[in-house]
PDB file of N, CA and C in Angstrom:
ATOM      1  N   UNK A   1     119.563 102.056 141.866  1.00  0.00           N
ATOM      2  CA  UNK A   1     119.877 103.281 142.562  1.00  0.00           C
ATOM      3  C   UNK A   1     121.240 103.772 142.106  1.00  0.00           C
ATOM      4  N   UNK A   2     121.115 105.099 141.560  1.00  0.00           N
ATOM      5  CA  UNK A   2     122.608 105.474 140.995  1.00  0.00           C
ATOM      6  C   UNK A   2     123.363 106.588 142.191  1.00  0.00           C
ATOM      7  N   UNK A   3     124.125 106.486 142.574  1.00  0.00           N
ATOM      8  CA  UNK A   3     125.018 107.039 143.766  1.00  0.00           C
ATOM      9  C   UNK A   3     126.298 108.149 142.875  1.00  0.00           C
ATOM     10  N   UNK A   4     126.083 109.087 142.436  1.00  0.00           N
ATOM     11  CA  UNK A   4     127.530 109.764 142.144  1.00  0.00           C
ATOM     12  C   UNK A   4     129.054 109.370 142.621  1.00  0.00           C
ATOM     13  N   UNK A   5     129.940 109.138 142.320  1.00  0.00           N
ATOM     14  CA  UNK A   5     131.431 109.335 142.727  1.00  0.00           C
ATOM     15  C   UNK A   5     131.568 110.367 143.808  1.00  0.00           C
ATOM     16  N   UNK A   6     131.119 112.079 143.413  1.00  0.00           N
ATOM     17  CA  UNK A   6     131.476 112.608 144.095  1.00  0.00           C
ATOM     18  C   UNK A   6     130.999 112.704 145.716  1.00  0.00           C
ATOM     19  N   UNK A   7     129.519 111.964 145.464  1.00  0.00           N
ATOM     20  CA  UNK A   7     128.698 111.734 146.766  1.00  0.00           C
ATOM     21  C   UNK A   7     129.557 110.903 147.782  1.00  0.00           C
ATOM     22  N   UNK A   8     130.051 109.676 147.147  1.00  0.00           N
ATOM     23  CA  UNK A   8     131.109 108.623 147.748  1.00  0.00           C
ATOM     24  C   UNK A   8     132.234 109.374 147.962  1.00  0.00           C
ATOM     25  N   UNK A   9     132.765 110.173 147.438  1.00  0.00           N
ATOM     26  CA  UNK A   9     134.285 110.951 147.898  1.00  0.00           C
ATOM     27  C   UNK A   9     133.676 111.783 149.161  1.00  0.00           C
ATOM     28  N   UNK A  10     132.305 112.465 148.999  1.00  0.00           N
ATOM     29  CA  UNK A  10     132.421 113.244 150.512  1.00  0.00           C
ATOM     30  C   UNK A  10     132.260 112.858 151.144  1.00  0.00           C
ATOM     31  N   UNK A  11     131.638 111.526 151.345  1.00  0.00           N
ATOM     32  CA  UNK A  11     131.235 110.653 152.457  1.00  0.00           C
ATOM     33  C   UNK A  11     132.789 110.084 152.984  1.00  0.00           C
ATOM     34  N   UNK A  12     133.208 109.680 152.458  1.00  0.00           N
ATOM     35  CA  UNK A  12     134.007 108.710 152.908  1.00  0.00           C
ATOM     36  C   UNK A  12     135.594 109.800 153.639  1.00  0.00           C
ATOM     37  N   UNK A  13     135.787 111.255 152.397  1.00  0.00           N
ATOM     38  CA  UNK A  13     136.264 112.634 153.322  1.00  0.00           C
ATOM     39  C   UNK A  13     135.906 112.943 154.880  1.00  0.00           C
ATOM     40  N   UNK A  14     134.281 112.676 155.098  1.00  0.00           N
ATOM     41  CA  UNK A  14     133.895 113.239 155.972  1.00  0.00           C
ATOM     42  C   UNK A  14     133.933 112.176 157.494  1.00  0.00           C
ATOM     43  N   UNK A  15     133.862 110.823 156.559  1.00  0.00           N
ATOM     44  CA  UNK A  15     134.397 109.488 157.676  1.00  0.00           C
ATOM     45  C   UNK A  15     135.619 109.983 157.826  1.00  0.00           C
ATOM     46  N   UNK A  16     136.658 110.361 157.187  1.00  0.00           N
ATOM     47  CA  UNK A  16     138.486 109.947 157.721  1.00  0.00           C
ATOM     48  C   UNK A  16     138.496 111.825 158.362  1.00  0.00           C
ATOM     49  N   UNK A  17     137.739 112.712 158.288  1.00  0.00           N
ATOM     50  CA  UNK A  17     137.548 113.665 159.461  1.00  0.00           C
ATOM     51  C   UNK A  17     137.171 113.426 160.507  1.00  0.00           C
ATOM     52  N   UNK A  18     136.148 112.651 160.507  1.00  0.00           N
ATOM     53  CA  UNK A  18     136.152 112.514 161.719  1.00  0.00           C
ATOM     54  C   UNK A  18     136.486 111.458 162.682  1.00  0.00           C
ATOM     55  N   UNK A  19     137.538 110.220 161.697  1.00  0.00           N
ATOM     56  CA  UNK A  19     138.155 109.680 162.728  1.00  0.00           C
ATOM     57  C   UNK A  19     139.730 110.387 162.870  1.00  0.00           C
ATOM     58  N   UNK A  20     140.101 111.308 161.822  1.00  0.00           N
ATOM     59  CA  UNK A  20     140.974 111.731 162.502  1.00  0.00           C
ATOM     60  C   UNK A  20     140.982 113.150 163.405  1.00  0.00           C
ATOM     61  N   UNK A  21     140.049 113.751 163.990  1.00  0.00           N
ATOM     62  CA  UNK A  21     139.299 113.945 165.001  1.00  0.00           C
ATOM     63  C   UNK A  21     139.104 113.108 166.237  1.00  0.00           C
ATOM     64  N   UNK A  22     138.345 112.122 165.965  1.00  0.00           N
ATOM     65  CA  UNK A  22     138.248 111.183 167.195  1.00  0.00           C
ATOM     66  C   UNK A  22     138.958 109.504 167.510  1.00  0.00           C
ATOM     67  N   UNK A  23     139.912 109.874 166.666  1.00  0.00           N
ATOM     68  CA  UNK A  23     140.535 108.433 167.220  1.00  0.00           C
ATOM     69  C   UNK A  23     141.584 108.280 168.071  1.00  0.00           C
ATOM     70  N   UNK A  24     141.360 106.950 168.575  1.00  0.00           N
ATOM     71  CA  UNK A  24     142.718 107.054 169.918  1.00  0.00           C
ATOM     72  C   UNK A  24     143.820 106.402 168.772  1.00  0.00           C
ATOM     73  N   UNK A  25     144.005 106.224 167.879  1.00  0.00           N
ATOM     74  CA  UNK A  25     145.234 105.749 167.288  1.00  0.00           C
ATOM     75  C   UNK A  25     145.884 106.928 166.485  1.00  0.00           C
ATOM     76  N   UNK A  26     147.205 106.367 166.132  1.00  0.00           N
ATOM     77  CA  UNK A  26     148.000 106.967 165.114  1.00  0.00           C
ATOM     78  C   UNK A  26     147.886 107.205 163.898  1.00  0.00           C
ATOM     79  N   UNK A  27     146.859 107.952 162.616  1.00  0.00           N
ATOM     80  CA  UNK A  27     146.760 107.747 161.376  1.00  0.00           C
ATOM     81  C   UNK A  27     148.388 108.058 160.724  1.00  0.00           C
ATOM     82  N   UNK A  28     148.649 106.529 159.767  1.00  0.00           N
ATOM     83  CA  UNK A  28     150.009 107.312 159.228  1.00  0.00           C
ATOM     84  C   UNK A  28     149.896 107.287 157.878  1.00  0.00           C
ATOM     85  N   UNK A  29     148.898 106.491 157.152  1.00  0.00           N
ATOM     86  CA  UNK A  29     148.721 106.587 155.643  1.00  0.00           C
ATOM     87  C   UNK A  29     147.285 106.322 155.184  1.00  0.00           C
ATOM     88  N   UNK A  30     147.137 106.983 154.235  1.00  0.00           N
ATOM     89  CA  UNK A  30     145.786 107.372 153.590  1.00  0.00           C
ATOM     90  C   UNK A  30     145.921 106.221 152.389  1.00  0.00           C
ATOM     91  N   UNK A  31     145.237 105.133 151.995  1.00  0.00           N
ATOM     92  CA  UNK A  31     145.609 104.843 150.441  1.00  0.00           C
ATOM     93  C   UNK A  31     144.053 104.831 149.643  1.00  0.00           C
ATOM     94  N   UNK A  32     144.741 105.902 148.626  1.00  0.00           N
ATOM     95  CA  UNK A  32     144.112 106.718 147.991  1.00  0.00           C
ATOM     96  C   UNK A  32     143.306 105.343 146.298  1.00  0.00           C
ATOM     97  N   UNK A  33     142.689 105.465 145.979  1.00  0.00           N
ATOM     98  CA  UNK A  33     142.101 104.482 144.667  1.00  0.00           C
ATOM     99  C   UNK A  33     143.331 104.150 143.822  1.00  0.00           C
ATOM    100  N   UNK A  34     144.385 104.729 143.374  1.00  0.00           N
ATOM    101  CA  UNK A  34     144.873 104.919 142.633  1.00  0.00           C
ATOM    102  C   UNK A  34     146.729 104.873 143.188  1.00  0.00           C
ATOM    103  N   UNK A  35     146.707 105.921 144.559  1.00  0.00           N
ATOM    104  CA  UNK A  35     148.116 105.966 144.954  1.00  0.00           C
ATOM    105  C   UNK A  35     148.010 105.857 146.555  1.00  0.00           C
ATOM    106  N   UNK A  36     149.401 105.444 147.345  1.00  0.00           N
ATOM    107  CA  UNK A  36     149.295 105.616 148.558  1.00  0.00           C
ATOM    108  C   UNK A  36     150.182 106.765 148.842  1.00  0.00           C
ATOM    109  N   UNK A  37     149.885 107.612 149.744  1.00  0.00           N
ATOM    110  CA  UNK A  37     150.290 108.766 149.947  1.00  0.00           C
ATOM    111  C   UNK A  37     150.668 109.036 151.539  1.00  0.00           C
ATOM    112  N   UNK A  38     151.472 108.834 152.399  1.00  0.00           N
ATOM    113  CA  UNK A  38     152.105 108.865 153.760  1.00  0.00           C
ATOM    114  C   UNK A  38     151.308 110.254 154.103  1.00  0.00           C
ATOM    115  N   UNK A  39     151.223 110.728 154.793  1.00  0.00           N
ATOM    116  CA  UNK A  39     150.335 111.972 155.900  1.00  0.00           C
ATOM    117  C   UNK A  39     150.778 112.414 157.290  1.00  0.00           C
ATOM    118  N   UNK A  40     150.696 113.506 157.031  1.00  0.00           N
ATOM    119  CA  UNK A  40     151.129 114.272 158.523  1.00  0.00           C
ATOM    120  C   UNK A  40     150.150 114.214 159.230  1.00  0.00           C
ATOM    121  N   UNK A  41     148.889 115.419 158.695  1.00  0.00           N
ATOM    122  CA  UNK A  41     148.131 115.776 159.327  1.00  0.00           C
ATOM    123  C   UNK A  41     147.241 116.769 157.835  1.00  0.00           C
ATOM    124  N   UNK A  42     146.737 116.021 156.502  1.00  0.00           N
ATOM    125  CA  UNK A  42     146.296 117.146 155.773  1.00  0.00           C
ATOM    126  C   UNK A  42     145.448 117.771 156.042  1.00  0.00           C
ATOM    127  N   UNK A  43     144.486 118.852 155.628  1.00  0.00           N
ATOM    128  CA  UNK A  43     143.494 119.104 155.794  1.00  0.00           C
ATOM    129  C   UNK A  43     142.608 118.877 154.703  1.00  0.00           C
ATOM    130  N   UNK A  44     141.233 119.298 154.794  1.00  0.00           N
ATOM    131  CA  UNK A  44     139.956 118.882 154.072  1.00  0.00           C
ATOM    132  C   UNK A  44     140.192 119.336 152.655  1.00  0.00           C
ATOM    133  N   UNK A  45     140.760 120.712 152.382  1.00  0.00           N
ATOM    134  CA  UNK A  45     140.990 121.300 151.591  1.00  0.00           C
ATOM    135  C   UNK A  45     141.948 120.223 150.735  1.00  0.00           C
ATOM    136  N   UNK A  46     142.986 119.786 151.121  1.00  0.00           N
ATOM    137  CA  UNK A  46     143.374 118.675 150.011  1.00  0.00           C
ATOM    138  C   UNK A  46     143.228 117.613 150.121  1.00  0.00           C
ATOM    139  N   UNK A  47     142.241 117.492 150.636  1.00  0.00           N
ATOM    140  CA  UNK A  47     141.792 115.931 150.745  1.00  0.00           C
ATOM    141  C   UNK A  47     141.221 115.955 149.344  1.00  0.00           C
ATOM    142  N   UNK A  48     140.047 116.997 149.153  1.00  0.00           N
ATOM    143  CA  UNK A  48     139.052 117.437 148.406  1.00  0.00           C
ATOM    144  C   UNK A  48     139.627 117.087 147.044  1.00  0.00           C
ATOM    145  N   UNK A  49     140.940 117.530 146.812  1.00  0.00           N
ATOM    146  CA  UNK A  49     141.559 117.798 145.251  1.00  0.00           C
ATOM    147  C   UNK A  49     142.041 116.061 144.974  1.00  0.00           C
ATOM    148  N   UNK A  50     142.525 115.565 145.785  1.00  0.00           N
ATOM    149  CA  UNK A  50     142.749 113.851 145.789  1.00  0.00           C
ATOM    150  C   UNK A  50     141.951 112.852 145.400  1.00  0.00           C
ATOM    151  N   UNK A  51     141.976 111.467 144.682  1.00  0.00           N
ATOM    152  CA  UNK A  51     140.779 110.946 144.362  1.00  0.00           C
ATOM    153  C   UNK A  51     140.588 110.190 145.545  1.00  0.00           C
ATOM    154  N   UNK A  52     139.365 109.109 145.665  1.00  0.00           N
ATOM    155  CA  UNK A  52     138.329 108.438 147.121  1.00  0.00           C
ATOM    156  C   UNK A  52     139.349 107.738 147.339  1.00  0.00           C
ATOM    157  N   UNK A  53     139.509 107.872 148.918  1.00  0.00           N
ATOM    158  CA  UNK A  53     140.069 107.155 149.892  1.00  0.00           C
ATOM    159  C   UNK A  53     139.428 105.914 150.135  1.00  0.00           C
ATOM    160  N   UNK A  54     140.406 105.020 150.147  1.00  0.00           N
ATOM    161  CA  UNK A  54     139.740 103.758 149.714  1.00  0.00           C
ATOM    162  C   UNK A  54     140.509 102.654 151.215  1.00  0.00           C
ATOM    163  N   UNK A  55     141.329 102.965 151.818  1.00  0.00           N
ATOM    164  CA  UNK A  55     141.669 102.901 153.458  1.00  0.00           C
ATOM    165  C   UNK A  55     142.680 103.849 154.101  1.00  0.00           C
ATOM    166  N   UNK A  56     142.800 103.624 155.277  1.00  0.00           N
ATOM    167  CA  UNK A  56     143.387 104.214 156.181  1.00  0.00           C
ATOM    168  C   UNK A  56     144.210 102.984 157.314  1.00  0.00           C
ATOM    169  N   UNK A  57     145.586 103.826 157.143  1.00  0.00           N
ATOM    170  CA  UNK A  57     146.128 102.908 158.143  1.00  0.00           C
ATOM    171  C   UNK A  57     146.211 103.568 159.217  1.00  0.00           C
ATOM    172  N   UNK A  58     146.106 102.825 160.565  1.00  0.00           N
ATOM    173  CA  UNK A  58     146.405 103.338 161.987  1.00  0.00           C
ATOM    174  C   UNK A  58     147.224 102.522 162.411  1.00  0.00           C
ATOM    175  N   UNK A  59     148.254 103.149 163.646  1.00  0.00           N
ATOM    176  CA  UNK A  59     149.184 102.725 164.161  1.00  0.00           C
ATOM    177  C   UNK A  59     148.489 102.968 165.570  1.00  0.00           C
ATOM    178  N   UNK A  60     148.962 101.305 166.551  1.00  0.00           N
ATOM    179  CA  UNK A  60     148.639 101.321 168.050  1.00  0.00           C
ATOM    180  C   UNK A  60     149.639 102.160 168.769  1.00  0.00           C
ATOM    181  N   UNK A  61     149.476 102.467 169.952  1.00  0.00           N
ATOM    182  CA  UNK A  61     150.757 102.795 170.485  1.00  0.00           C
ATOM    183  C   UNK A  61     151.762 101.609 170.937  1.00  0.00           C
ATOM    184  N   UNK A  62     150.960 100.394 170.542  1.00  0.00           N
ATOM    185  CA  UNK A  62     152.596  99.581 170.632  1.00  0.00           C
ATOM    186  C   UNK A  62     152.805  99.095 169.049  1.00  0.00           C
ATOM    187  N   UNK A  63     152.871 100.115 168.192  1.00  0.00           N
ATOM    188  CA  UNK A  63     153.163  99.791 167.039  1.00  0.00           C
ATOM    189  C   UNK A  63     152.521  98.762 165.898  1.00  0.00           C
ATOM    190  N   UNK A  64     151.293  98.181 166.923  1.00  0.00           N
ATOM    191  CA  UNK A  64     150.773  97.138 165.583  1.00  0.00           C
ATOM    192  C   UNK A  64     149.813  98.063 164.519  1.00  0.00           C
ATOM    193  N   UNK A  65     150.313  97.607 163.037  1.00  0.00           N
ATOM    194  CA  UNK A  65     148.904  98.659 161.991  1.00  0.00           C
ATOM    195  C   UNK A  65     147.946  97.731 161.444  1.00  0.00           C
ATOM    196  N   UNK A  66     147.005  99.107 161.635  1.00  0.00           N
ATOM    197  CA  UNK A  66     145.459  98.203 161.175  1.00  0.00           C
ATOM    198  C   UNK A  66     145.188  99.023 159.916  1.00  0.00           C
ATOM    199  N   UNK A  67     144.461  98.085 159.097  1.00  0.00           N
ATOM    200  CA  UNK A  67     144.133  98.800 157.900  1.00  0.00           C
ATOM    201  C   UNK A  67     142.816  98.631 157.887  1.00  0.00           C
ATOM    202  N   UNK A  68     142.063 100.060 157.419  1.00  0.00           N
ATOM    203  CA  UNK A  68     140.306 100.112 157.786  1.00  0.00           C
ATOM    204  C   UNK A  68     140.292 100.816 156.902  1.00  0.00           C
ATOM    205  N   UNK A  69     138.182 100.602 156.669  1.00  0.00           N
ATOM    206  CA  UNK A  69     138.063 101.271 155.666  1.00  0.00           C
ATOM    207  C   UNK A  69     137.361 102.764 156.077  1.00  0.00           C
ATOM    208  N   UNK A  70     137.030 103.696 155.418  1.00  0.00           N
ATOM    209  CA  UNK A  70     136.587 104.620 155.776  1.00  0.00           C
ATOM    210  C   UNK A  70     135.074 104.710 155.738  1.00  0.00           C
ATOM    211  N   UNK A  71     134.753 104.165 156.575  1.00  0.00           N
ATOM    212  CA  UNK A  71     132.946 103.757 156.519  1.00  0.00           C
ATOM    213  C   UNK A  71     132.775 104.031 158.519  1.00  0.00           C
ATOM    214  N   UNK A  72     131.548 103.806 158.809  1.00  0.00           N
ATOM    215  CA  UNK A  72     131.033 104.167 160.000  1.00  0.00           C
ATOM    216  C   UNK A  72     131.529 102.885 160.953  1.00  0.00           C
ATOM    217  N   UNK A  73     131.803 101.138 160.279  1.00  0.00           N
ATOM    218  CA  UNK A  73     132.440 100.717 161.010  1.00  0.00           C
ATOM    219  C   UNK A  73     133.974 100.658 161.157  1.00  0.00           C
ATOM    220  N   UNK A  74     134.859 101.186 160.321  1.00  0.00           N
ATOM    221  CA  UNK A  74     135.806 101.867 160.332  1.00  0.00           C
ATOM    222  C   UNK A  74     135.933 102.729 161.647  1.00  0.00           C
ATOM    223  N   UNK A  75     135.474 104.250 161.344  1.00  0.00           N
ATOM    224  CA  UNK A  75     135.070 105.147 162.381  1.00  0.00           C
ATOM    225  C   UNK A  75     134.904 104.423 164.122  1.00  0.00           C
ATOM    226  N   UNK A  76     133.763 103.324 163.817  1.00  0.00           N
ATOM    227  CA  UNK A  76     133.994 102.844 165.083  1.00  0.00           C
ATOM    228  C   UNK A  76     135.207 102.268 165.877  1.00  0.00           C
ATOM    229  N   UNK A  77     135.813 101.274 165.355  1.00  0.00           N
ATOM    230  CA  UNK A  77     137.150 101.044 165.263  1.00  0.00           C
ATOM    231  C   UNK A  77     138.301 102.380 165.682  1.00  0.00           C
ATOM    232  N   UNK A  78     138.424 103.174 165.163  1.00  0.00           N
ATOM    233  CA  UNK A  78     139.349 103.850 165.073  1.00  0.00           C
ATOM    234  C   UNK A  78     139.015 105.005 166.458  1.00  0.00           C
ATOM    235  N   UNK A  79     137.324 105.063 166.782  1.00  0.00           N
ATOM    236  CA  UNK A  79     137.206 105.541 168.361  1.00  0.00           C
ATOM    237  C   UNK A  79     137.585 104.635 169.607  1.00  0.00           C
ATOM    238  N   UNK A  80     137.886 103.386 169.140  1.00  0.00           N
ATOM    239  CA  UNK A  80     137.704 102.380 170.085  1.00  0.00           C
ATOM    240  C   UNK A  80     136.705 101.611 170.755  1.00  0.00           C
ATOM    241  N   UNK A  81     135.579 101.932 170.237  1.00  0.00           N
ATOM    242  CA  UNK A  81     134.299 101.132 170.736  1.00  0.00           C
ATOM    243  C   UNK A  81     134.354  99.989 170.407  1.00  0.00           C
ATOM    244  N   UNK A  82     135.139  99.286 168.869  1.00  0.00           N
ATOM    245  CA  UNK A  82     134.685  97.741 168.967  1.00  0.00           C
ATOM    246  C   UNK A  82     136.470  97.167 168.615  1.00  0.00           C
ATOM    247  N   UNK A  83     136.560  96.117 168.554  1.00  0.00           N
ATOM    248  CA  UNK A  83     137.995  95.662 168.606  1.00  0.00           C
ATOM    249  C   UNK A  83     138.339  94.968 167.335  1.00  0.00           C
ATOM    250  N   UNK A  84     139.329  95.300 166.568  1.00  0.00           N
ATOM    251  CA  UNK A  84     139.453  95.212 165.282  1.00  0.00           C
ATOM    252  C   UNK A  84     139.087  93.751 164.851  1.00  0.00           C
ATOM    253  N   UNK A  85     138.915  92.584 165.788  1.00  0.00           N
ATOM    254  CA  UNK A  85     138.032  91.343 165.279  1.00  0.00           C
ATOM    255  C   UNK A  85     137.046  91.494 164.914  1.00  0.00           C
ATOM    256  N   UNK A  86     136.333  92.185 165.804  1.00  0.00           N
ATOM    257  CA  UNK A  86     135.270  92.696 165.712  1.00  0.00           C
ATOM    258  C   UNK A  86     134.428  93.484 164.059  1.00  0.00           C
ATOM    259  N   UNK A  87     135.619  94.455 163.952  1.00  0.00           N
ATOM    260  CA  UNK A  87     135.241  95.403 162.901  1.00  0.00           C
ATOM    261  C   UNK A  87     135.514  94.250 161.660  1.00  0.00           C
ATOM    262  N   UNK A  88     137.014  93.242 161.495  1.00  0.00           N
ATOM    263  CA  UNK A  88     136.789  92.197 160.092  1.00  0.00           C
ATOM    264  C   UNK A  88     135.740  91.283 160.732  1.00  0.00           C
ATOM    265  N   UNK A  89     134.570  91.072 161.545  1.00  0.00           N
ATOM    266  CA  UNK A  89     133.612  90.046 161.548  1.00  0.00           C
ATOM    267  C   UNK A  89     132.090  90.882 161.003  1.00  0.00           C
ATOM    268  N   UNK A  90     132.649  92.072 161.734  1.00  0.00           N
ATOM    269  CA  UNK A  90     131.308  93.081 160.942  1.00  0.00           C
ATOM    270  C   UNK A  90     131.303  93.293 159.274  1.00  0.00           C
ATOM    271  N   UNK A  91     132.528  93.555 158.628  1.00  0.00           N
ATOM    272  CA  UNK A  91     132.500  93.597 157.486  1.00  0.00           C
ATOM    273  C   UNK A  91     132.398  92.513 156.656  1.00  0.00           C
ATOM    274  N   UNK A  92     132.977  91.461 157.315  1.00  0.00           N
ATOM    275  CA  UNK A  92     132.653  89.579 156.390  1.00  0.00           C
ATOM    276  C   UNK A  92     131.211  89.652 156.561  1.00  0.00           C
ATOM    277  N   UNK A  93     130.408  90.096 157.697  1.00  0.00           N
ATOM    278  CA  UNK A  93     128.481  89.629 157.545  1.00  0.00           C
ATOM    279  C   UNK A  93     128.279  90.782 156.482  1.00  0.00           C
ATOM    280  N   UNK A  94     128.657  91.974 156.109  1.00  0.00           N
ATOM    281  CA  UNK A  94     128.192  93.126 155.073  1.00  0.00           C
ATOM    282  C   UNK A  94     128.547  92.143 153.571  1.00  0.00           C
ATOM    283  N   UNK A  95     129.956  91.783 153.286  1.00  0.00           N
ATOM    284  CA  UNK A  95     129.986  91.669 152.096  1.00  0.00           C
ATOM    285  C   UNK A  95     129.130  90.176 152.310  1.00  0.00           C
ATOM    286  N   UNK A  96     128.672  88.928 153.046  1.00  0.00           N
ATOM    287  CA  UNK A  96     128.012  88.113 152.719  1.00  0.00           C
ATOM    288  C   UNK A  96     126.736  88.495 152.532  1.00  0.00           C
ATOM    289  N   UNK A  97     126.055  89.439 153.086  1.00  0.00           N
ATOM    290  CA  UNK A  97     124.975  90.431 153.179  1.00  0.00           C
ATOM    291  C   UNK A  97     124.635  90.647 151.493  1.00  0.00           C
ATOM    292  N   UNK A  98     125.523  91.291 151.089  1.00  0.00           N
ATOM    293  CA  UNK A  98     125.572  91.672 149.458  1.00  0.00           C
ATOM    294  C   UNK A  98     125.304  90.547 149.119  1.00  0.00           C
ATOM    295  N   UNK A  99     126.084  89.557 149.071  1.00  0.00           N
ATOM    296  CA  UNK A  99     125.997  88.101 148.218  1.00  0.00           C
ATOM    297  C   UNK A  99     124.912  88.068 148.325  1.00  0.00           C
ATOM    298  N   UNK A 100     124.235  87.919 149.204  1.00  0.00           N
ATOM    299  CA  UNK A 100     122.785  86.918 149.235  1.00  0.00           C
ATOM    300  C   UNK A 100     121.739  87.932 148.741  1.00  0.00           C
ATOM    301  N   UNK A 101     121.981  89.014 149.187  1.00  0.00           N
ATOM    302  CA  UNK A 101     120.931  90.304 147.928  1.00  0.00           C
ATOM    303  C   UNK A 101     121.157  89.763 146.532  1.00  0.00           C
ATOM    304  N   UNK A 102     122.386  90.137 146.390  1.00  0.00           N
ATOM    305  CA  UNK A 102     122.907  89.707 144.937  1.00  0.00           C
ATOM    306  C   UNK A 102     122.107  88.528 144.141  1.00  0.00           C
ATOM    307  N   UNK A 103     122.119  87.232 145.309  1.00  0.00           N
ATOM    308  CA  UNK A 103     122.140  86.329 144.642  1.00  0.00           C
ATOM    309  C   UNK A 103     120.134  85.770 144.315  1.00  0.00           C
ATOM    310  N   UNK A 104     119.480  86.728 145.528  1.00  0.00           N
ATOM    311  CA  UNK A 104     118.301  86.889 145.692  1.00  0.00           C
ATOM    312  C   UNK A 104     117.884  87.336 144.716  1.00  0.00           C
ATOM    313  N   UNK A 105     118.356  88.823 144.024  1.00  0.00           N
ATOM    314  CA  UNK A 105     117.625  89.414 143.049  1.00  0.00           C
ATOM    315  C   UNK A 105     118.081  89.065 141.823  1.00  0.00           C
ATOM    316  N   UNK A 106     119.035  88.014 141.348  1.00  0.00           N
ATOM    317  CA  UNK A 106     119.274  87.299 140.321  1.00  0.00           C
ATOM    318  C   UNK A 106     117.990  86.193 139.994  1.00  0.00           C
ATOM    319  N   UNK A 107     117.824  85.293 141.346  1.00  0.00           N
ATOM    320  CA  UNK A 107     117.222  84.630 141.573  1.00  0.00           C
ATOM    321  C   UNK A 107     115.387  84.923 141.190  1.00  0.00           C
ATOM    322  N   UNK A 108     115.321  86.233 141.768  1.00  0.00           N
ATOM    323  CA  UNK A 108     113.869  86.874 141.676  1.00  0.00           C
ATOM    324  C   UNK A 108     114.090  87.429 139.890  1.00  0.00           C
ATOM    325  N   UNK A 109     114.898  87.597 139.702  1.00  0.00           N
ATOM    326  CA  UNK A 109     114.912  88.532 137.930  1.00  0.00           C
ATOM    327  C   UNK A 109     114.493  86.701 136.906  1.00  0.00           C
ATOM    328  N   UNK A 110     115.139  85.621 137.217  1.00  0.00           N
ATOM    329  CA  UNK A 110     114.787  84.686 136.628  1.00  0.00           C
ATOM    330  C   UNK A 110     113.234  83.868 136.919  1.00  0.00           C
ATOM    331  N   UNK A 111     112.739  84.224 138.151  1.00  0.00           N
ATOM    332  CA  UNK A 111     111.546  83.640 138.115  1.00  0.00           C
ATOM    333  C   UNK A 111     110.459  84.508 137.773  1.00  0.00           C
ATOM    334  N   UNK A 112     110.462  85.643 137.322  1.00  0.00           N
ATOM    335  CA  UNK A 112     110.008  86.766 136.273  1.00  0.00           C
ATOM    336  C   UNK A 112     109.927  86.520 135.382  1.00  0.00           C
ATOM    337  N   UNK A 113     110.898  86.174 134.645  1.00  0.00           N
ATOM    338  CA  UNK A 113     111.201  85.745 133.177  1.00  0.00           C
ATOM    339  C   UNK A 113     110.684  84.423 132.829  1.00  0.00           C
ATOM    340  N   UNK A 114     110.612  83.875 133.650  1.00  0.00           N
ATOM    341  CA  UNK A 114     109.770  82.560 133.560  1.00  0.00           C
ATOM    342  C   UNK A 114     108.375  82.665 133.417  1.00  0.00           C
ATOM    343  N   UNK A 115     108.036  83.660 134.280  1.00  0.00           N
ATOM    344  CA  UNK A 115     106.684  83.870 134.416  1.00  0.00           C
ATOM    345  C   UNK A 115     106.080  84.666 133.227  1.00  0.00           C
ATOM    346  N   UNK A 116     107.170  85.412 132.963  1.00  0.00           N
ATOM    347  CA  UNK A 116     106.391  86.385 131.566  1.00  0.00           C
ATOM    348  C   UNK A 116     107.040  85.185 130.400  1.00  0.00           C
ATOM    349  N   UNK A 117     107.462  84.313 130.081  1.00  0.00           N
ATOM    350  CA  UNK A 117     107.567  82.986 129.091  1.00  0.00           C
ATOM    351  C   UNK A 117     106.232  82.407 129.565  1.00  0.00           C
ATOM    352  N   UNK A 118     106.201  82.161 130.185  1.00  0.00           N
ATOM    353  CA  UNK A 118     104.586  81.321 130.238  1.00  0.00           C
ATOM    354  C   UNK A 118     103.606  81.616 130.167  1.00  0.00           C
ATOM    355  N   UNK A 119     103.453  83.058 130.106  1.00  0.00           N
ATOM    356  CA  UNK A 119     102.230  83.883 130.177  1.00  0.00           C
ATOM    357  C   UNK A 119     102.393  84.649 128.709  1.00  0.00           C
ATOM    358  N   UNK A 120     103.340  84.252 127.914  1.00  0.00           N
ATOM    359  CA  UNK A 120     103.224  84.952 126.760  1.00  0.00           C
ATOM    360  C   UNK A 120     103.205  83.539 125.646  1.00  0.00           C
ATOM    361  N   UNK A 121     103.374  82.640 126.385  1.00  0.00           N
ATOM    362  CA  UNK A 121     103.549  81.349 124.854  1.00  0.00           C
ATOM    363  C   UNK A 121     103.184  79.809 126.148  1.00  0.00           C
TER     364      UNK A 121
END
């Protein structure tokens, strides 16, 4: 499945709209693929010209910062529905999630190849 760049830049634009829209925290920095860039308050319009936002920091109101990514459990996080243990225990089961796809369809690509070796000699 091939996914564009620019598909991933609006998605992930349209996550840090709308948690900075709906979050109870402080956003104070955007870090961008490439650079980190401090923030007032930009708008969409230069978000747009910037390359993919790759996290977002928030500040509590008693000063502790969290660094999230700009994805839907991000978003959740940053409304307050789940508690930032929460959001690094959700993302450790995603990237182990990958692994075991990963390691599944490695697994399934070699017992293919086996099968078309034996069925050809």
């Amino acid at each position: 499945m091939c996914v564009s760049t620019n598909a991933i830049e609006h998605h992930a634009i349209n996550i840090y709209e709308d948690m900075r829209k709906q979050t109870k925290y402080k956003i104070i920095k955007v870090n961008f693929a490439e650079n980190v860039i401090p923030i007032n308050d930009p708008g969409t319009v230069a978000l747009e010209r910037l390359p993919l936002i790759s996290s977002v920091i928030l500040e509590a109101s008693d000063g502790i910062h969290y660094m999230i990514e700009p994805n839907e459990t991000g978003l959740m996080f940053a409304k307050g529905e789940i508690t930032y243990t929460e959001y690094l225990r959700i993302k450790q089961k995603a990237g182990r999630q990958m692994v075991g796809i990963f390691c599944g369809s490695i697994v399934l690509f070699l017992i293919m190849s086996l099968s078309l070796f034996k069925f050809f000699f």
